[in-house]
Structure formats: C-alpha cells, structure tokens
N, C-alpha and C. Protein backbone atom coordinates (compact mmCIF):
# COMPACT_ATOMS: atom_id res chain seq x y z
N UNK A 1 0.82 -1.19 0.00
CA UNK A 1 0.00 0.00 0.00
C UNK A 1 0.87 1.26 0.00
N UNK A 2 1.99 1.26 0.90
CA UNK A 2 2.44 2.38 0.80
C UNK A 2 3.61 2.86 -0.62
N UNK A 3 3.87 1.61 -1.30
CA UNK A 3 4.71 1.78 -2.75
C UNK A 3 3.71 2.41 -3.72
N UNK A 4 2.30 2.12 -3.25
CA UNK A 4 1.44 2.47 -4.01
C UNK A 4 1.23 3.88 -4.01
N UNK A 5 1.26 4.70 -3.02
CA UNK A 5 1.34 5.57 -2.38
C UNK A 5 2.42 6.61 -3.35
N UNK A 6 3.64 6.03 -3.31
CA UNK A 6 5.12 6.50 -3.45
C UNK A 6 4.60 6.62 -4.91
N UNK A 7 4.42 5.57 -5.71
CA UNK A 7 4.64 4.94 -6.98
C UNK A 7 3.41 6.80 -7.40
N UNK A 8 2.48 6.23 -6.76
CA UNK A 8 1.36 7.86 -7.44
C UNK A 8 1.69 9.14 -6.88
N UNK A 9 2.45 9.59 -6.13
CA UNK A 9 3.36 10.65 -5.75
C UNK A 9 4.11 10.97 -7.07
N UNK A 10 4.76 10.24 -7.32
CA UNK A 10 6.18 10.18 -8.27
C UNK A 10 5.47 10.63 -9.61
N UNK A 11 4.31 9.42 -10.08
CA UNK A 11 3.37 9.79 -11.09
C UNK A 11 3.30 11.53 -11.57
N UNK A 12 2.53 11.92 -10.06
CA UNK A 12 1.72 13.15 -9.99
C UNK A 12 2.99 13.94 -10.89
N UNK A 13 3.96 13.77 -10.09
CA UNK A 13 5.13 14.58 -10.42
C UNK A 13 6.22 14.69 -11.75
N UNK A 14 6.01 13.62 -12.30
CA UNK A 14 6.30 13.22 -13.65
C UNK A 14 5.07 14.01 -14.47
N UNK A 15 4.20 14.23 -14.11
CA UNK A 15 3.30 14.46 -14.98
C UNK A 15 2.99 16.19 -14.85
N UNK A 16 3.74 16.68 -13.90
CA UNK A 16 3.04 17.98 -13.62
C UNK A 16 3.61 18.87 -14.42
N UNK A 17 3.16 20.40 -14.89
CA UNK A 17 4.33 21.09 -16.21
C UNK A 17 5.50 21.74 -15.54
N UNK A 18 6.03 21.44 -13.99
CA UNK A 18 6.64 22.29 -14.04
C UNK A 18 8.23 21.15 -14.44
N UNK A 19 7.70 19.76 -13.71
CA UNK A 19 8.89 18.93 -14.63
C UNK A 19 8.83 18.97 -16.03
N UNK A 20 7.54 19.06 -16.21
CA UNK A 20 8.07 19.13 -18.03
C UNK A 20 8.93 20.11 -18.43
N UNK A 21 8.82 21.02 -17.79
CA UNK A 21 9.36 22.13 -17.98
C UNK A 21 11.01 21.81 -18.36
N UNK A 22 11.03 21.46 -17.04
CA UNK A 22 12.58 21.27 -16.01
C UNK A 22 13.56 20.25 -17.21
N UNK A 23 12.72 19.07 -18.01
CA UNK A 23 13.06 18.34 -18.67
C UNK A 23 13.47 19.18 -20.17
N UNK A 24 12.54 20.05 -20.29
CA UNK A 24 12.87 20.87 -21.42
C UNK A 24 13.97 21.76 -21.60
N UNK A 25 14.22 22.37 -20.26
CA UNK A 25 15.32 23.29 -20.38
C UNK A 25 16.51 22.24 -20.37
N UNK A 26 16.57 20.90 -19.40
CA UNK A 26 17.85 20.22 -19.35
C UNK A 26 18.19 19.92 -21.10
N UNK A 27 17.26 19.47 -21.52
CA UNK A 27 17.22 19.28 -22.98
C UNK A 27 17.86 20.27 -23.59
N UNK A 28 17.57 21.49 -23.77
CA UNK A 28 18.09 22.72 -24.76
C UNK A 28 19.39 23.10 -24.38
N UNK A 29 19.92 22.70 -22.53
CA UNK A 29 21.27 23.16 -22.27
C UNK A 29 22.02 22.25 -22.66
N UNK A 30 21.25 21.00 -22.83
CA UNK A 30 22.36 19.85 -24.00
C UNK A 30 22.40 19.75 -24.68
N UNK A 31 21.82 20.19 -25.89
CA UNK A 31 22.03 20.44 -27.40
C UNK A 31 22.43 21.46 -27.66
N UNK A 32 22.88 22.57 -26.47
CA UNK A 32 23.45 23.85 -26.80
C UNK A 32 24.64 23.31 -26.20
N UNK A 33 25.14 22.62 -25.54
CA UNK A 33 26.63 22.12 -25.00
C UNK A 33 27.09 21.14 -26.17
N UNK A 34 26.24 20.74 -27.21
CA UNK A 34 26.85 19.46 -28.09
C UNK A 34 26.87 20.66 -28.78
N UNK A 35 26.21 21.79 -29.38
CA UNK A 35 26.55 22.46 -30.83
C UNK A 35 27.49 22.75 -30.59
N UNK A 36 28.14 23.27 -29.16
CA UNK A 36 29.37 24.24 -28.91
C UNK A 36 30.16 23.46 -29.41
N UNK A 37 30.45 22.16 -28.47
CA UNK A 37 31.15 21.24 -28.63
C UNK A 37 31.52 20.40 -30.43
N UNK A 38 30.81 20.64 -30.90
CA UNK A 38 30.86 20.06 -32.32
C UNK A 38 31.40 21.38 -33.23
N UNK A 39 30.41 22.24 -32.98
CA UNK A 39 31.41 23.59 -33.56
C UNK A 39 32.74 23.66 -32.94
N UNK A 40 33.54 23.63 -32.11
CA UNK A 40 34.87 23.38 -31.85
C UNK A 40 35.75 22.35 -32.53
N UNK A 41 34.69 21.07 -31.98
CA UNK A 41 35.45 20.00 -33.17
C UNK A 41 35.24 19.90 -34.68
N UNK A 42 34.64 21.37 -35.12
CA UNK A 42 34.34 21.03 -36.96
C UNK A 42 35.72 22.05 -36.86
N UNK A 43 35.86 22.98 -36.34
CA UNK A 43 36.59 24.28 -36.05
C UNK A 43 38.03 23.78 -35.64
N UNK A 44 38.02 23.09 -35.50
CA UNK A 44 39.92 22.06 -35.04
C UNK A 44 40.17 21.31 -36.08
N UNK A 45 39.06 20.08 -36.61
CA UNK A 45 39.12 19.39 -37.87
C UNK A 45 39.67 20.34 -39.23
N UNK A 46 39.07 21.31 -39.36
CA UNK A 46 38.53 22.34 -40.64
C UNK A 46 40.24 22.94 -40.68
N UNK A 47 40.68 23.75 -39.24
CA UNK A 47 41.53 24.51 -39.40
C UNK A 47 43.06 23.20 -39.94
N UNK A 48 42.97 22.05 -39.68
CA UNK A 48 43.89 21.12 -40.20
C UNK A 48 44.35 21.28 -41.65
N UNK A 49 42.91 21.75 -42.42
CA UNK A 49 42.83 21.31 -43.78
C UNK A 49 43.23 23.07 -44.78
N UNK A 50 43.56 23.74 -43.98
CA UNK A 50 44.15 24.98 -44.53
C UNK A 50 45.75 25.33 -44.27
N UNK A 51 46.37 26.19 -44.94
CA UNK A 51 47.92 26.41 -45.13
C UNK A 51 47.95 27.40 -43.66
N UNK A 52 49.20 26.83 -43.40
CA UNK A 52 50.11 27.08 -42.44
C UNK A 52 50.51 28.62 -42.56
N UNK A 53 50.34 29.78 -42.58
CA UNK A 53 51.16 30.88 -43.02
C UNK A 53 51.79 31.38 -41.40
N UNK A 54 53.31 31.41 -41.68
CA UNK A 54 54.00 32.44 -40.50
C UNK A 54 54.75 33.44 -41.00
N UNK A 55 55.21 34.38 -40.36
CA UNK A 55 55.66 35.54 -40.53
C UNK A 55 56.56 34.98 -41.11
N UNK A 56 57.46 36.22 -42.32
CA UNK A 56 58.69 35.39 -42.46
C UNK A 56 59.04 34.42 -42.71
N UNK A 57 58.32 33.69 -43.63
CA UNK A 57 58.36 31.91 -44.05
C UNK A 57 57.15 31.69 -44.97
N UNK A 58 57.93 30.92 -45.68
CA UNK A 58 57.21 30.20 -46.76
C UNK A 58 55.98 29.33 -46.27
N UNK A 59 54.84 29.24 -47.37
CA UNK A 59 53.61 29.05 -47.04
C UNK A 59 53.57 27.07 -46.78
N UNK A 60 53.25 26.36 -45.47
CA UNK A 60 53.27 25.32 -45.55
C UNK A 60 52.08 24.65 -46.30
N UNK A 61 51.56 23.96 -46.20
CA UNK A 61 50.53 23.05 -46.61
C UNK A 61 50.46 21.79 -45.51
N UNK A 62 49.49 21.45 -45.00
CA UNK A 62 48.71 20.97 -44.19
C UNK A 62 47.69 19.54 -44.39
N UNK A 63 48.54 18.57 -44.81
CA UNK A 63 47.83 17.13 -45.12
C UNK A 63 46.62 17.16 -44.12
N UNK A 64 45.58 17.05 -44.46
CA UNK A 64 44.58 16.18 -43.83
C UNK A 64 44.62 14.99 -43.13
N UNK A 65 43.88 14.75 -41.98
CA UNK A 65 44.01 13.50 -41.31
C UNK A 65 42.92 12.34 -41.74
C-alpha cells in the first residue's frame, strides 16, 4: 500500500508542467553544449585542412588527417 502511495506521488510529479518544464530546459542546455562542442570539433578538424602561413616563411601546406 504504501509503494502504491510512493509509486502515485512520483506519477503526480512526472506528470506535472513544471517537470516538463525542467526536462525541457535540461534538454536545450544539452544540445546547446553538443553544438558548442561540435562547432569546436568542426573548427579544429577544418583549421587542419588549410595552409600554415607564418611571418617570415614560406607558405606550408597541411595534409589532412
């Protein structure tokens, strides 16, 4: 009786908007932490695939991985 209790507590609360809510924002701060994150790693990948220029020196070139 009393899991029963617990079990429709938990329910109520799964179901109410302010978790939906709560679930929504965790959601958007993790697909805004993967874009960052992927824009960095397109942004590290990308800069591999362009020439080397330094002051004073001939232009390298930059094999791809």
């Amino acid at each position: 009786m009393y899991r029963n209790n617990i079990d429709a507590k938990l329910l109520k609360r799964i179901q109410s908007k302010e978790f939906e809510e709560a679930v929504d924002q965790a959601v958007r701060s993790f697909m805004y932490d993967l874009d960052y994150m992927l824009l960095e790693e397109q942004q590290t990948s990308s800069n591999q695939n362009y020439s080397s220029i330094q002051a004073n020196s001939a232009v390298k070139w930059i094999n791809p991985v």
